[in-house]
C-alpha atoms as a PDB file:
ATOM      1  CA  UNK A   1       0.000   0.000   0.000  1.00  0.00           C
ATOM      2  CA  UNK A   2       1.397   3.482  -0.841  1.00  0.00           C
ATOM      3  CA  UNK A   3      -0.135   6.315   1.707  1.00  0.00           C
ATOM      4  CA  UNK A   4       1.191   9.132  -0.115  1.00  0.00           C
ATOM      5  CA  UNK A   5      -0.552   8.114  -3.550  1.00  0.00           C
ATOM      6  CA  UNK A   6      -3.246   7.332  -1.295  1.00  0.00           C
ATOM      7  CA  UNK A   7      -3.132  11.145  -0.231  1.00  0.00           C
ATOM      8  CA  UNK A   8      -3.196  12.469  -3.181  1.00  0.00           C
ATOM      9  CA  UNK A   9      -5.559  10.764  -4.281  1.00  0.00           C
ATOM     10  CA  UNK A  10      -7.985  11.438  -2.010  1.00  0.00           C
ATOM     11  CA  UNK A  11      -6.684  14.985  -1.826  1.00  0.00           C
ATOM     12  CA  UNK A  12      -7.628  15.387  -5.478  1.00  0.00           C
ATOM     13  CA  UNK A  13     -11.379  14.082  -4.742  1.00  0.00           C
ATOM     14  CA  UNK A  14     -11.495  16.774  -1.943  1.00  0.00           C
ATOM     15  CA  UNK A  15     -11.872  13.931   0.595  1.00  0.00           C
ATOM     16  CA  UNK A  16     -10.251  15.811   3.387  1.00  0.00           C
ATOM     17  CA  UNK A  17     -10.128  13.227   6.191  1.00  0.00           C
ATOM     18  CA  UNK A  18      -8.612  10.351   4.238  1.00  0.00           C
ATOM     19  CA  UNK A  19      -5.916  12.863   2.630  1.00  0.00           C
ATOM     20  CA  UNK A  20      -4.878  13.680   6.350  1.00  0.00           C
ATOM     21  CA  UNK A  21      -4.678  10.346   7.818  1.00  0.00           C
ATOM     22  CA  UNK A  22      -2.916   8.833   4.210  1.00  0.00           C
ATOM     23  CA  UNK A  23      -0.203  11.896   4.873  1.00  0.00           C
ATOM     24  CA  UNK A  24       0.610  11.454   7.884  1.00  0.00           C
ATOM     25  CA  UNK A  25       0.923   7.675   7.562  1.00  0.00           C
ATOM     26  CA  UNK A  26       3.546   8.397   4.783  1.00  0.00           C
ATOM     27  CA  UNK A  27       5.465  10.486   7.224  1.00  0.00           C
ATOM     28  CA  UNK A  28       5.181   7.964  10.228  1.00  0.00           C
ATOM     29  CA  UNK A  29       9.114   6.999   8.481  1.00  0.00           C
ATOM     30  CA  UNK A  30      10.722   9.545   6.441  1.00  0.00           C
ATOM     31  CA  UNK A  31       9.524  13.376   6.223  1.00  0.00           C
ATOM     32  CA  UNK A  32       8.609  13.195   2.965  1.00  0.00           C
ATOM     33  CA  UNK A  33       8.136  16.904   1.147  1.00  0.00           C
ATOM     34  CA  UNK A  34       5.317  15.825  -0.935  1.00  0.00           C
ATOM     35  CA  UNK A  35       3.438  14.169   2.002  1.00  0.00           C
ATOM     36  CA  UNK A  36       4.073  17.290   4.003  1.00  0.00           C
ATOM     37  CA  UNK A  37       2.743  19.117   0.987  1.00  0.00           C
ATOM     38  CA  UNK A  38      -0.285  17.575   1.411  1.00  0.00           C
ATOM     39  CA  UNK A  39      -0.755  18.779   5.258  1.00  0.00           C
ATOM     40  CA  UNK A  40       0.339  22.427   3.766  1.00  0.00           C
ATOM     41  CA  UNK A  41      -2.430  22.439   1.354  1.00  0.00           C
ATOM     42  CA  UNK A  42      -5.062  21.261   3.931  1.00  0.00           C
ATOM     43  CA  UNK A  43      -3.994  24.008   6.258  1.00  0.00           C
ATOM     44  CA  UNK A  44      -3.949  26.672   3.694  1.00  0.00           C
ATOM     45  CA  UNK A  45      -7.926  25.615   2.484  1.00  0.00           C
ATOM     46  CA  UNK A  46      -9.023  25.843   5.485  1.00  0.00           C
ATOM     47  CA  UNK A  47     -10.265  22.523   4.979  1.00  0.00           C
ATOM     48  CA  UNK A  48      -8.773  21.146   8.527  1.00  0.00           C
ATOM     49  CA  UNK A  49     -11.392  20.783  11.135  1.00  0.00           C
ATOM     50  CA  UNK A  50     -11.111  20.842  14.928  1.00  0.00           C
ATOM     51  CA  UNK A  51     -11.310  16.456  15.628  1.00  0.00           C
ATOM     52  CA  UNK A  52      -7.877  16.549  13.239  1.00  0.00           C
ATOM     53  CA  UNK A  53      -6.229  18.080  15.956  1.00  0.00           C
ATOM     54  CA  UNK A  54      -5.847  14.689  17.595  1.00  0.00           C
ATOM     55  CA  UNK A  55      -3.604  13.181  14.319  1.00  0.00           C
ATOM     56  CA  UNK A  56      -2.019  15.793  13.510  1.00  0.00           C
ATOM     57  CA  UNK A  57      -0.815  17.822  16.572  1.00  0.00           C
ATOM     58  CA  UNK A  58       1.735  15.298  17.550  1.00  0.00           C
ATOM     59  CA  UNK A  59       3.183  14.907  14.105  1.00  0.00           C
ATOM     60  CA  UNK A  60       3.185  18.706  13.696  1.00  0.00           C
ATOM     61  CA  UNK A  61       4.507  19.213  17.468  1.00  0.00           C
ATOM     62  CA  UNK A  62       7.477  16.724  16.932  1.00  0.00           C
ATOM     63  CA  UNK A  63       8.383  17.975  13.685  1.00  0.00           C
ATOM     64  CA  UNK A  64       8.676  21.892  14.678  1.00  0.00           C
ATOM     65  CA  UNK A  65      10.770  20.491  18.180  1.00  0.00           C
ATOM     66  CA  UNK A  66      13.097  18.678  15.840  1.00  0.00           C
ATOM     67  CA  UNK A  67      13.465  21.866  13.917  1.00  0.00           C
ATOM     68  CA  UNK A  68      11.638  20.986  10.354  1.00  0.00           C
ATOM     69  CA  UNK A  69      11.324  24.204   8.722  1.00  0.00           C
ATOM     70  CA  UNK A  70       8.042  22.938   6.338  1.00  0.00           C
ATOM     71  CA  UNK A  71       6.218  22.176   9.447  1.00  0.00           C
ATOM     72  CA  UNK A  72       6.925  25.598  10.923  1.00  0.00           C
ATOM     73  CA  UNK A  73       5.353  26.721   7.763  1.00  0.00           C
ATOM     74  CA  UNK A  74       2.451  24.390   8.194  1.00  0.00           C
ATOM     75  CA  UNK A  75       2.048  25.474  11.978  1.00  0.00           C
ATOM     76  CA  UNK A  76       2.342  29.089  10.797  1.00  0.00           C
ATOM     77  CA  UNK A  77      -1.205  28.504   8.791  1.00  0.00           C
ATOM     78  CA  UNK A  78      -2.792  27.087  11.494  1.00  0.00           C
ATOM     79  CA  UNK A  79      -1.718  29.654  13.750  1.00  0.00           C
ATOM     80  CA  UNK A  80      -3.101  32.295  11.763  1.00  0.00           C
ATOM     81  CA  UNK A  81      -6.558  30.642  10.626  1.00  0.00           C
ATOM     82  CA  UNK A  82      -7.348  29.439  13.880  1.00  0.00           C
ATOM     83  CA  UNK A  83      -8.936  25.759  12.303  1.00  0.00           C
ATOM     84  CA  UNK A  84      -7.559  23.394  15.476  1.00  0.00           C
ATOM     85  CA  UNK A  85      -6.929  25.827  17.776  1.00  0.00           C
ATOM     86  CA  UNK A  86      -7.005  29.325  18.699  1.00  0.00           C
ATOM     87  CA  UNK A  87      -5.733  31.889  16.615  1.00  0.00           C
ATOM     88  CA  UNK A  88      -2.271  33.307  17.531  1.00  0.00           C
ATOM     89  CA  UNK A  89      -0.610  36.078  14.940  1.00  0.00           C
ATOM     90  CA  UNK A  90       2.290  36.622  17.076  1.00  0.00           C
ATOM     91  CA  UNK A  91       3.211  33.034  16.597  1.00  0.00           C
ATOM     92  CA  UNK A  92       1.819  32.394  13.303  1.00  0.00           C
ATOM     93  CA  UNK A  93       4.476  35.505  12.511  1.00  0.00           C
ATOM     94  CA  UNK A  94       7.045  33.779  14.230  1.00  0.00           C
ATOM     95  CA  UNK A  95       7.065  30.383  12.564  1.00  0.00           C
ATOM     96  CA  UNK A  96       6.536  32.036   9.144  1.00  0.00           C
ATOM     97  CA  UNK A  97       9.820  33.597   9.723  1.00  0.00           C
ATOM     98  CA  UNK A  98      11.635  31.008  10.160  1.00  0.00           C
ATOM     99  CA  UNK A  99      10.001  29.135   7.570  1.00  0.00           C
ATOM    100  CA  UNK A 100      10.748  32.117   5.413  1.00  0.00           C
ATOM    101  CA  UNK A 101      15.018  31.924   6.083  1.00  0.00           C
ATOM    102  CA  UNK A 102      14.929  28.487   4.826  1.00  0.00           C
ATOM    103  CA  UNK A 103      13.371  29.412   1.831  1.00  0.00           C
ATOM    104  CA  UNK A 104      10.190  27.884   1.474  1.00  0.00           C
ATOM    105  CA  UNK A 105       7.927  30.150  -1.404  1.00  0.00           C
ATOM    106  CA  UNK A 106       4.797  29.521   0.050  1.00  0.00           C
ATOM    107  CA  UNK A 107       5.491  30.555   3.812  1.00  0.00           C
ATOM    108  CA  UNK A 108       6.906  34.189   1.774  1.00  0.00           C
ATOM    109  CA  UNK A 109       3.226  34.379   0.167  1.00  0.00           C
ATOM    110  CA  UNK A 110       1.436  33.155   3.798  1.00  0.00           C
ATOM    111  CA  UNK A 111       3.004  35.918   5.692  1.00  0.00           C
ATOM    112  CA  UNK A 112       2.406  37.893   2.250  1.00  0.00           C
ATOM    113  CA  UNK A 113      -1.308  37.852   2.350  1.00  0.00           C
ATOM    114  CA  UNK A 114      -1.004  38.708   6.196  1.00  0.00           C
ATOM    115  CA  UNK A 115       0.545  41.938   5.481  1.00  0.00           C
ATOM    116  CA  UNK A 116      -2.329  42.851   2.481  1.00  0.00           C
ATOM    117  CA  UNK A 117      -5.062  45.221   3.066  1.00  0.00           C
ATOM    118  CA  UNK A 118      -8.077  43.809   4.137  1.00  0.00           C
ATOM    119  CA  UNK A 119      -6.454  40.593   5.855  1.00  0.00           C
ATOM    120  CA  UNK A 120      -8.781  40.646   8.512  1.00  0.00           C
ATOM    121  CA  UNK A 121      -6.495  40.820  11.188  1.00  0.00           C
ATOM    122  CA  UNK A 122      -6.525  43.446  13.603  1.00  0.00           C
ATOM    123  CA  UNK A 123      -2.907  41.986  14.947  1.00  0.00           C
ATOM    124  CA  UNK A 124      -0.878  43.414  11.587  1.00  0.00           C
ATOM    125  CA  UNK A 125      -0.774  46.635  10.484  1.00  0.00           C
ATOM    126  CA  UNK A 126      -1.189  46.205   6.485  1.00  0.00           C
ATOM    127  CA  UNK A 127       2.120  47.010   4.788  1.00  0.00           C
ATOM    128  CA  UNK A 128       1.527  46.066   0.530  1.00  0.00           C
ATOM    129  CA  UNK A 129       5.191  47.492  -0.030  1.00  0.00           C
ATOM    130  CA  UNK A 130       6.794  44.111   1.970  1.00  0.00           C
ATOM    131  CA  UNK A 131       3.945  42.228   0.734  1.00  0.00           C
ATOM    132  CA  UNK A 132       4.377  42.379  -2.937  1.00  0.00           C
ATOM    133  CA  UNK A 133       8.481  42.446  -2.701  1.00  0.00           C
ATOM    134  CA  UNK A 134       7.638  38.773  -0.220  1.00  0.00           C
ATOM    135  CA  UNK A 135       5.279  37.766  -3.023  1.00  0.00           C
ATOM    136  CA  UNK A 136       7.635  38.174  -5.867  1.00  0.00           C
ATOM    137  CA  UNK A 137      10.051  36.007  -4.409  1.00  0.00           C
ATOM    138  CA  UNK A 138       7.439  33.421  -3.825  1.00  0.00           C
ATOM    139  CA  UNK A 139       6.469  33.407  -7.129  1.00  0.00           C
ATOM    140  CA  UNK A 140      10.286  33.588  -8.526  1.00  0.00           C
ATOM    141  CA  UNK A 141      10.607  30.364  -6.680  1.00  0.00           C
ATOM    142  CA  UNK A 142       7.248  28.596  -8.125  1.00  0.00           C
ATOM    143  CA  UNK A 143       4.487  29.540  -5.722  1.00  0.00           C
ATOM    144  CA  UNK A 144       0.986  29.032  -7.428  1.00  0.00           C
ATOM    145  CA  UNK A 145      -0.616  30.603  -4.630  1.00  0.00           C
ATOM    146  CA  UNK A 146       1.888  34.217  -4.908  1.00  0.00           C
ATOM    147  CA  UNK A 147       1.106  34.242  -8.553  1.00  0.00           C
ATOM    148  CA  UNK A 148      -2.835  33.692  -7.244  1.00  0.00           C
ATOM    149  CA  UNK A 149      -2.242  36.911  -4.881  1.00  0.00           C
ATOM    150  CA  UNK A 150      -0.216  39.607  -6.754  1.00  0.00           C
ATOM    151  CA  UNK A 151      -2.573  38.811 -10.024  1.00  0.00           C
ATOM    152  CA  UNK A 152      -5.903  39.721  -6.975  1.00  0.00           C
ATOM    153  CA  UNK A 153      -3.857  42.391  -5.517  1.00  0.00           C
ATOM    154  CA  UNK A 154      -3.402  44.417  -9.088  1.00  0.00           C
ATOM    155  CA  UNK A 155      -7.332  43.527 -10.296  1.00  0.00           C
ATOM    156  CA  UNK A 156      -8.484  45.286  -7.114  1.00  0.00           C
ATOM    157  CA  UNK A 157      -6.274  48.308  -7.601  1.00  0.00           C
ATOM    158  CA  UNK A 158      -7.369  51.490  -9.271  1.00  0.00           C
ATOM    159  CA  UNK A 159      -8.350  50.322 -12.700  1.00  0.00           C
ATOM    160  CA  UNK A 160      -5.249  51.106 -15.290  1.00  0.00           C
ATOM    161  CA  UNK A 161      -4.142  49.280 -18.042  1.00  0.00           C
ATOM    162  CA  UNK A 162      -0.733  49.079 -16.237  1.00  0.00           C
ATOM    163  CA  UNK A 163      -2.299  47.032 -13.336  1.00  0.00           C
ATOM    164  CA  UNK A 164      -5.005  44.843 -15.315  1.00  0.00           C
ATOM    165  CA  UNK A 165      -1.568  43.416 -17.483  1.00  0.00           C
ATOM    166  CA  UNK A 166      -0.024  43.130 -14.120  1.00  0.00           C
ATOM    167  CA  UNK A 167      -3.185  41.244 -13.200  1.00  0.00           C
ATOM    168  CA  UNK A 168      -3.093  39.235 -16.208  1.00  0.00           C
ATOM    169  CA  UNK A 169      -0.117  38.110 -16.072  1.00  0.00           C
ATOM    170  CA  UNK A 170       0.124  36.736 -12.603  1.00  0.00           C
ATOM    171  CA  UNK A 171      -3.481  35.004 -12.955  1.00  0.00           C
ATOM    172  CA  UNK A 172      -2.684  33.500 -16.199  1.00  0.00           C
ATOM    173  CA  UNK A 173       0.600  32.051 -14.739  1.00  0.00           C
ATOM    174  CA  UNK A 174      -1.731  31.226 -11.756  1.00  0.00           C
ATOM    175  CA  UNK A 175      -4.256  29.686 -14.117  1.00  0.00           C
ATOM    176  CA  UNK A 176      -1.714  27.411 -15.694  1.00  0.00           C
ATOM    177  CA  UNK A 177      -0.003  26.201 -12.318  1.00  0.00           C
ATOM    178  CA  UNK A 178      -3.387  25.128 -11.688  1.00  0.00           C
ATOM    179  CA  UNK A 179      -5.074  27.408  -9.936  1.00  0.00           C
ATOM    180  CA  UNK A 180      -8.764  27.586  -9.807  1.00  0.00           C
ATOM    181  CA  UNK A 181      -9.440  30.562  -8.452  1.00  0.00           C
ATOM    182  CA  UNK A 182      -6.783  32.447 -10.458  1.00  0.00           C
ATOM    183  CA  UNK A 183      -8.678  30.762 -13.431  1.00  0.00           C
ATOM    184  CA  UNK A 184     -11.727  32.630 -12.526  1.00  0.00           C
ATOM    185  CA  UNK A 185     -10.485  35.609 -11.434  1.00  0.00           C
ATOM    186  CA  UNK A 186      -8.238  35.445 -15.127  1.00  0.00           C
ATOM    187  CA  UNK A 187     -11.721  34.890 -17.287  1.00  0.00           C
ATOM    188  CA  UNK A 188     -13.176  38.140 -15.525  1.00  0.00           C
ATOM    189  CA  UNK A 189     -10.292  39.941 -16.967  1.00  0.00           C
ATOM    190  CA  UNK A 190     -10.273  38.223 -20.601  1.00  0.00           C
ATOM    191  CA  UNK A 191     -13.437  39.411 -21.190  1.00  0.00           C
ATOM    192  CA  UNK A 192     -12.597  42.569 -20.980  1.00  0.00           C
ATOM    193  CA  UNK A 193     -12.525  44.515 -24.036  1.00  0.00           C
ATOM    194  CA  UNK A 194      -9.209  45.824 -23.092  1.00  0.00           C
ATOM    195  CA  UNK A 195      -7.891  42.108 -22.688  1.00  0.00           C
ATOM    196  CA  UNK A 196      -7.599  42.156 -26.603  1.00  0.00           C
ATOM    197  CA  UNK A 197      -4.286  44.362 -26.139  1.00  0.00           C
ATOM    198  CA  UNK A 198      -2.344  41.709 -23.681  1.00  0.00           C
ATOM    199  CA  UNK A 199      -1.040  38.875 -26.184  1.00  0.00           C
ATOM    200  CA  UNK A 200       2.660  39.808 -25.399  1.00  0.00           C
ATOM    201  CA  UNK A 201       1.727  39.407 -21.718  1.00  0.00           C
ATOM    202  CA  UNK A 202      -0.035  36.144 -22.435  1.00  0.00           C
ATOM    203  CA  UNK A 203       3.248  35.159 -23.900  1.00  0.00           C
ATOM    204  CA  UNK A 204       5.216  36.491 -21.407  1.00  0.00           C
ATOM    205  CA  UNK A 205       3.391  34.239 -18.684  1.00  0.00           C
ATOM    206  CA  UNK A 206       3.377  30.931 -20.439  1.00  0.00           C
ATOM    207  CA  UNK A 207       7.333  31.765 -20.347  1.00  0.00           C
ATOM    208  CA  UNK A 208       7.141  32.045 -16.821  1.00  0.00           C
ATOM    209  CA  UNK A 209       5.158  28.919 -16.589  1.00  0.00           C
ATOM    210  CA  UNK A 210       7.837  27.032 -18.660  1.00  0.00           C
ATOM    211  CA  UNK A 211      10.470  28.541 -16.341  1.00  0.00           C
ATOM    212  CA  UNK A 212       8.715  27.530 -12.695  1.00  0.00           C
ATOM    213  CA  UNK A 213       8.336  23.591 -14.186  1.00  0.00           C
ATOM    214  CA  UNK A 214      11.616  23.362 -14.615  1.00  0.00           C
ATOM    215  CA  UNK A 215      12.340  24.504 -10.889  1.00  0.00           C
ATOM    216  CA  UNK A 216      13.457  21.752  -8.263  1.00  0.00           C
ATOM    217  CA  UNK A 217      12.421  23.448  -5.407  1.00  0.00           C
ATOM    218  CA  UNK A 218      13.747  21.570  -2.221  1.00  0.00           C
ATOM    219  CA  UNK A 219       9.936  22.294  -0.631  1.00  0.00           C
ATOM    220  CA  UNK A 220       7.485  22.079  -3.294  1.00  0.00           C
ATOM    221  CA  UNK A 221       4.938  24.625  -3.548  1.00  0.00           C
ATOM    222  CA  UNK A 222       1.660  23.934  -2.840  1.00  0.00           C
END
């Protein structure tokens, strides 16, 4: 029996539970990154609920003791969205940090979206200067979920043909990593009449695409 094909299997049909308990299975021997992947994703959904606690904790607790920088990044999630426990910024900051210094994209686009306007959290004081320069690196290094953020971020500013290519381009590369909600956000801008005028940027993000496939990343994104 393999757990982690198991996992992603059942990650794939959006059965939560089994994904969880198929990950952590595949991790009872070796911390594999794609099995840990599969924890990151869960967290970052929301799609954890509070009776996970029980099978996860100890995994998660072990693995941050021990010094594993992708479960900081995991534990940084949790801190900040509050699904097994109660919600702690200051730590969620904390772990995201060091999750950040080893590199890891995604934790760079986590503590990203913290610092956006409109986070919802009264614990950060919105800066979008550190935000976007956090989110390009993420999305230099492959992060789906960066490209997913900066191409939102530029939609919702003031409507210019400078930021709707901007927006483009980040939700097209998001749309092609994947991304479902990049997808949608991308077809509200290509029906825009003045979507007829970004073909060079359509190129330019299929480029990109090409690029972040060929990336090894040591943590793959989520």
């Amino acid at each position: 029996m393999n757990h982690l094909i198991d996992a992603q299997i059942a990650l794939r049909a959006k059965q939560n539970r089994l994904a969880l308990t198929s990950a952590l299975l595949a991790l009872e021997n070796s911390p594999l990154p794609q099995a840990q992947r599969i924890l990151a994703r869960l967290a970052w959904d929301g799609a954890l609920k509070i009776d996970d606690g029980a099978s996860l904790m100890p995994w998660l607790e072990r693995e941050i003791a021990k010094g594993n920088a992708y479960a900081c990044f995991i534990g940084a999630l949790l801190d900040q969205s509050g699904q097994l426990y109660a919600t702690n910024t200051p730590k969620a900051i904390e772990r995201f940090q060091v999750a950040i210094a080893k590199g890891i994209a995604d934790a760079m686009a986590g503590y990203a979206k913290l610092l956006l306007p409109n986070n919802e959290s009264i614990a950060v004081t919105p800066d979008s200067k550190s935000a976007i320069a956090l989110l390009e690196r993420a999305f230099a290094l492959g992060s789906r979920e960066a490209a997913y953020l900066m191409g939102k971020y530029y939609r919702h500013q003031k409507h210019t043909t400078d930021n709707l290519q901007k927006a483009y381009y980040y939700l097209n590369t998001a749309r092609l990593l994947g991304h479902e909600s990049g997808k949608l956000l991308f077809l509200g801008i290509a029906h825009m009449e003045e979507a007829n005028h970004f073909v060079g940027v359509i190129d330019k993000s299929e480029q990109t695409y090409q690029r972040i496939l060929s990336l090894t990343p040591e943590y793959p994104c989520i």
